[in-house]
Protein backbone atom coordinates (compact mmCIF):
# COMPACT_ATOMS: atom_id res chain seq x y z
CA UNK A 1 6.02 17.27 7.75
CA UNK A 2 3.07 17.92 5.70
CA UNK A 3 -0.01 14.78 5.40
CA UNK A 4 -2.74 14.31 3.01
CA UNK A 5 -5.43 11.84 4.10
CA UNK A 6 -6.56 10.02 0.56
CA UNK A 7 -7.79 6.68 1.73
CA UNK A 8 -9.91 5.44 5.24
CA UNK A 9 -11.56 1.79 5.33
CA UNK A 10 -12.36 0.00 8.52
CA UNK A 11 -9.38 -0.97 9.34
CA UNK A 12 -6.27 1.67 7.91
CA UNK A 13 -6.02 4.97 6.67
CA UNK A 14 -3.68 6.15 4.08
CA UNK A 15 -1.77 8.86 4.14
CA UNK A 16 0.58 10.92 1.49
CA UNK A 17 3.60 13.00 3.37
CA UNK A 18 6.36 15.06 1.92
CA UNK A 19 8.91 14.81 4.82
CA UNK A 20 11.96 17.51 3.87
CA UNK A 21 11.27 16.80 0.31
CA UNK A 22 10.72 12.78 0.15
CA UNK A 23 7.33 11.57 -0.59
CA UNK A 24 6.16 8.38 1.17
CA UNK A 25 2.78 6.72 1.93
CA UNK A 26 1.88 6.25 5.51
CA UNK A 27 -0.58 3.32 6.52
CA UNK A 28 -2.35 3.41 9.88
CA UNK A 29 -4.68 1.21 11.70
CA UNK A 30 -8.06 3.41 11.42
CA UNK A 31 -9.73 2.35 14.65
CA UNK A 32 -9.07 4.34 17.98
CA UNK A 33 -8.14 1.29 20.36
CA UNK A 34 -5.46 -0.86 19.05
CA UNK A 35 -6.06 -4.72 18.91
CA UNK A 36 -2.92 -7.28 19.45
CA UNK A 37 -4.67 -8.74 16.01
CA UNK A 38 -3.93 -5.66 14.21
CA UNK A 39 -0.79 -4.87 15.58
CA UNK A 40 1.01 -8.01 14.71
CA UNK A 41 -0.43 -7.98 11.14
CA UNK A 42 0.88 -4.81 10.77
CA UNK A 43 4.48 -5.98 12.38
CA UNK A 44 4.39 -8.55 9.57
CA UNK A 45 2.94 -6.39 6.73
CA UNK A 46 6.28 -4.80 7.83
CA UNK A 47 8.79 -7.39 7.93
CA UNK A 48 7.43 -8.86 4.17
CA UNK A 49 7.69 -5.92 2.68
CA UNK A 50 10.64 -4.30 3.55
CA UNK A 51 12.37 -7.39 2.27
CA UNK A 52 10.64 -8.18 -1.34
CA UNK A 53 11.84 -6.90 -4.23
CA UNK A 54 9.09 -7.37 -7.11
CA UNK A 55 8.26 -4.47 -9.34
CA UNK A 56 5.15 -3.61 -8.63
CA UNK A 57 5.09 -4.11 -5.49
CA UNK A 58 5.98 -0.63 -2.88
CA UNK A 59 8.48 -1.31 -0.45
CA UNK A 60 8.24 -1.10 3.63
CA UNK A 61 10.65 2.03 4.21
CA UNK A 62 10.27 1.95 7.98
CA UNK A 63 7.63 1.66 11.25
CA UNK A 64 6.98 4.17 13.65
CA UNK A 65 3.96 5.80 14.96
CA UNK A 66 1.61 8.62 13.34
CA UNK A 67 -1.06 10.00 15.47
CA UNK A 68 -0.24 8.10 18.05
CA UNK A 69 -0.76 4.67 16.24
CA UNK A 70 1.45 2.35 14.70
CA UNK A 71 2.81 2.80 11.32
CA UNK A 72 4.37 1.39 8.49
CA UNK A 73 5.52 3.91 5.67
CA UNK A 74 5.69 2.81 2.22
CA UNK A 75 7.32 3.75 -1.13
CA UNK A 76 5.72 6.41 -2.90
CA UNK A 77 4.30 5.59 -6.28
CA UNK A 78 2.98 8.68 -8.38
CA UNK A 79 0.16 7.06 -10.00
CA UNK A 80 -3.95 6.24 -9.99
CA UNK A 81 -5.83 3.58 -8.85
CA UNK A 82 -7.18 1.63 -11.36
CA UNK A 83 -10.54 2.78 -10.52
CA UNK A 84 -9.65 6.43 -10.97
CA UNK A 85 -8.04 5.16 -14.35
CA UNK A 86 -10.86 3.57 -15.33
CA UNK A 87 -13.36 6.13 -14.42
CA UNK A 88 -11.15 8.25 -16.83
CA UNK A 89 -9.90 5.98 -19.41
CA UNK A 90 -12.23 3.55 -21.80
CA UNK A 91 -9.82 0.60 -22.19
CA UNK A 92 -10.51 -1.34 -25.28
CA UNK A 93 -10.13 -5.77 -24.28
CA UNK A 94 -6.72 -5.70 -25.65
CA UNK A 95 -5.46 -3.04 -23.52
CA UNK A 96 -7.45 -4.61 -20.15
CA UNK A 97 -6.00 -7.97 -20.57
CA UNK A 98 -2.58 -6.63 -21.05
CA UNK A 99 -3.16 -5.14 -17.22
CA UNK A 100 -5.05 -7.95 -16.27
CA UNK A 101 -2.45 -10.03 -17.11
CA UNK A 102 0.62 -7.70 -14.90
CA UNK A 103 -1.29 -7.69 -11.97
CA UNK A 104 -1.99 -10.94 -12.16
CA UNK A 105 1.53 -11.92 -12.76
CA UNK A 106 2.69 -9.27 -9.62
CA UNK A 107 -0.01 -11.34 -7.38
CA UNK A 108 1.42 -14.77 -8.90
CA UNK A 109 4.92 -13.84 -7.42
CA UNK A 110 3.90 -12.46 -4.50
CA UNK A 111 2.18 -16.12 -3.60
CA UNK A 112 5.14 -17.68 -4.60
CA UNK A 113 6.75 -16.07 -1.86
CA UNK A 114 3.98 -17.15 0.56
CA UNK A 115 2.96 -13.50 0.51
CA UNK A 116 -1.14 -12.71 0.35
CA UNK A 117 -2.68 -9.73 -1.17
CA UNK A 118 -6.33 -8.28 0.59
């Protein structure tokens, strides 16, 4: 299985894999020692989203480990970050409210469904 770190905070790193031809995103906890915090946020980052169904929002595939840590793979989405976009892209006001206005309606449903977004 071949991984590509892209992303590292604090607290996960991101990871794109092409496992016998699927693509997926893999999300680890970033520090070395696992807390009983992070683990069980990670359980329910899980359980949510392997169960919502809102476009826009990538699905929990499964949970396993990766290098040794916990982790919860994702649906892959081929596209950029909004920053990259941006950094790329002048977006006239009509054009940014129109996105402003998606994500705002994909965060909108996922509080409806008592789900938070970091």
């Amino acid at each position: 299985m071949e991984a590509k770190k892209f992303y590292e905070s604090n607290n996960t790193t991101l990871y794109e894999v092409n496992d016998n031809g699927h693509r997926a995103i893999i999300k680890t906890i970033s520090s070395e020692k696992v807390e009983k915090e992070q683990l069980q946020r990670f359980e329910n980052e899980y359980e949510q989203l392997s169960i919502v169904d809102i476009p826009g929002v990538r699905k929990a595939i499964k949970k396993n480990t990766f290098n040794n840590k916990p982790a919860v793979w994702l649906e892959f989405v081929d596209a950029v970050t909004l920053n990259k976009y941006s950094e790329n892209h002048k977006m006239d006001i009509s054009t940014f409210l129109e996105l402003s206005i998606k994500i705002c309606n994909i965060l909108g449903e996922l509080h409806s469904k008592g789900l938070l977004h970091k």
